[in-house]
C-alpha atoms as a PDB file:
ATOM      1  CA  UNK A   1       0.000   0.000   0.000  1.00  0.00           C
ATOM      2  CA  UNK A   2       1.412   3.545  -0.974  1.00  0.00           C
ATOM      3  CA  UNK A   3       0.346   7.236  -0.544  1.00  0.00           C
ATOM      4  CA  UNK A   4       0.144   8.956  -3.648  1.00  0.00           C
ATOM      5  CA  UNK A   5      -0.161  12.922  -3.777  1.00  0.00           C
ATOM      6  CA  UNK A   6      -0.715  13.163  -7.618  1.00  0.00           C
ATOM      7  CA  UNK A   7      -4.390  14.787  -6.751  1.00  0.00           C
ATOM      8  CA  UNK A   8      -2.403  17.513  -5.095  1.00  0.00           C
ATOM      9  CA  UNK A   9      -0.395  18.807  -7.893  1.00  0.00           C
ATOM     10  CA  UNK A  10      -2.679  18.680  -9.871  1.00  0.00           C
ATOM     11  CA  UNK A  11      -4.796  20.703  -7.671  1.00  0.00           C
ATOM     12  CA  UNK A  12      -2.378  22.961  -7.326  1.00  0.00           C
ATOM     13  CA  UNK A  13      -1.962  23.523 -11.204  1.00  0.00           C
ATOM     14  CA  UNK A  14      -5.721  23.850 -11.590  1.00  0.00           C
ATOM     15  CA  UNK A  15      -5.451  26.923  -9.136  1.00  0.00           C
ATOM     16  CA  UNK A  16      -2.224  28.703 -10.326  1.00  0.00           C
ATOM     17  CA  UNK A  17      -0.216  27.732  -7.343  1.00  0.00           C
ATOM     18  CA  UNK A  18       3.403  26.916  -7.043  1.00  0.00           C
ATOM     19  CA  UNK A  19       4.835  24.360  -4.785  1.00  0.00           C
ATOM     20  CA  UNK A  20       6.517  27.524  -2.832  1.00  0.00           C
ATOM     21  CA  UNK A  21       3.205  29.368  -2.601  1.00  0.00           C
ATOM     22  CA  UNK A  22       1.985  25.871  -1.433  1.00  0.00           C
ATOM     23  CA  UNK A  23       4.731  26.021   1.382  1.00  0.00           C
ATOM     24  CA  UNK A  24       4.463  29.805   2.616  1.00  0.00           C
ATOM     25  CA  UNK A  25       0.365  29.980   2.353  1.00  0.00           C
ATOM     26  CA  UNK A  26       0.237  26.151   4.502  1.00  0.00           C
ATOM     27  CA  UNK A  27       2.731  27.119   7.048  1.00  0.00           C
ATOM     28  CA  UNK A  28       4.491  23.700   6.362  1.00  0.00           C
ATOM     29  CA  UNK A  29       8.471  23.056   6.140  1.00  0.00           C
ATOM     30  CA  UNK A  30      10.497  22.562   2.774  1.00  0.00           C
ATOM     31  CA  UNK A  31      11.396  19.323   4.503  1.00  0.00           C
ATOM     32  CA  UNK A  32       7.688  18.141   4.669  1.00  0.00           C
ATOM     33  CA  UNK A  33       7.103  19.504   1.252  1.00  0.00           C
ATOM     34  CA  UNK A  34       9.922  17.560  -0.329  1.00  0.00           C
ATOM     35  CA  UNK A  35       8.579  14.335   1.214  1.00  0.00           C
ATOM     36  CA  UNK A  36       4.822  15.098  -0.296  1.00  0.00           C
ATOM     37  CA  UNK A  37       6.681  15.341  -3.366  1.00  0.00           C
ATOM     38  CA  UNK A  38       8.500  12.027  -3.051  1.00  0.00           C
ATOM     39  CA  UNK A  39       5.201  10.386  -2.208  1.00  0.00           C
ATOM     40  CA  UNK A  40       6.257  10.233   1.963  1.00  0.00           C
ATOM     41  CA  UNK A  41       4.829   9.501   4.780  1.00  0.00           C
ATOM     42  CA  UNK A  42       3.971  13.145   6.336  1.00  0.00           C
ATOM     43  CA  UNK A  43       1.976  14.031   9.236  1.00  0.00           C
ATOM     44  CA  UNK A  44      -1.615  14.670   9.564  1.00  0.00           C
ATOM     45  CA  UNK A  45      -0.941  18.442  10.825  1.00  0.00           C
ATOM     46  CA  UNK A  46       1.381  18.791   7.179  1.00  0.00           C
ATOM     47  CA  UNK A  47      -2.265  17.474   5.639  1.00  0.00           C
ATOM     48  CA  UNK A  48      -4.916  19.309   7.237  1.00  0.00           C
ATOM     49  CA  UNK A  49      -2.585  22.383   6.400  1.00  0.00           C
ATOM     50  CA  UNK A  50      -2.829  21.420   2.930  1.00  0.00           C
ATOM     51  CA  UNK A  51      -6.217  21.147   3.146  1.00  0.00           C
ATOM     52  CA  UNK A  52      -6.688  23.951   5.027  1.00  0.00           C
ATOM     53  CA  UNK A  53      -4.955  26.266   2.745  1.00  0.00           C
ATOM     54  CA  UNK A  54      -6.236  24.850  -0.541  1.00  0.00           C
ATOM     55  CA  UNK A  55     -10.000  24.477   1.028  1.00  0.00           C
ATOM     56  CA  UNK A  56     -10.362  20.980   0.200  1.00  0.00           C
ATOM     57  CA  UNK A  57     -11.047  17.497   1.527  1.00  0.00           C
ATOM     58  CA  UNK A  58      -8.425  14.905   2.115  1.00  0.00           C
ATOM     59  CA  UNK A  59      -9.737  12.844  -0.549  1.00  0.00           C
ATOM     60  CA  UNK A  60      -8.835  15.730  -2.845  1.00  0.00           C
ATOM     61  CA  UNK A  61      -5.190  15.690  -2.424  1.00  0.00           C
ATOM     62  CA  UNK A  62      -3.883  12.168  -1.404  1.00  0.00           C
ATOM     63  CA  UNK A  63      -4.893   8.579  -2.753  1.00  0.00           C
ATOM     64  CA  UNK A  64      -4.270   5.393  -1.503  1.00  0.00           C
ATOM     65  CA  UNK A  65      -2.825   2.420  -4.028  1.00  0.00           C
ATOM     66  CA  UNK A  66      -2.641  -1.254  -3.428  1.00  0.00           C
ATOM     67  CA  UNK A  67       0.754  -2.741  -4.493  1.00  0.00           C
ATOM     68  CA  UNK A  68      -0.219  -5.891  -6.988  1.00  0.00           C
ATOM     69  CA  UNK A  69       0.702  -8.949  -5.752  1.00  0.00           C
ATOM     70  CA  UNK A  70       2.426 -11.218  -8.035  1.00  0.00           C
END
């Protein structure tokens, strides 16, 4: 199972927003922003900033995938 944030960029190009403008407006760290955008395990105060900032639902900005089994 792996957290994907793919919903979040594209969020974020749909409202004109930069990953630094992302950063600043959320109050988060470059360190937590770097590990949303390597798909990393980040807490839930980095996501309800997110979410909290962008005015949007969890759902809207993280997925989760199942790994295939072979």
């Amino acid at each position: 199972m792996a957290i994907k944030y793919k919903k979040l960029w594209k969020l974020l190009i749909d409202k004109g927003m930069k990953k630094k403008d992302l950063r600043i407006a959320a109050g988060i760290s470059t360190n937590a922003l770097a590990k949303l955008g390597k798909d990393e395990c980040v807490t839930t105060d980095v996501i309800d900033k997110v979410c909290m900032t962008l005015q949007c639902d969890v759902g809207d900005i993280m997925e989760v995938e199942m790994e295939k089994e072979d």
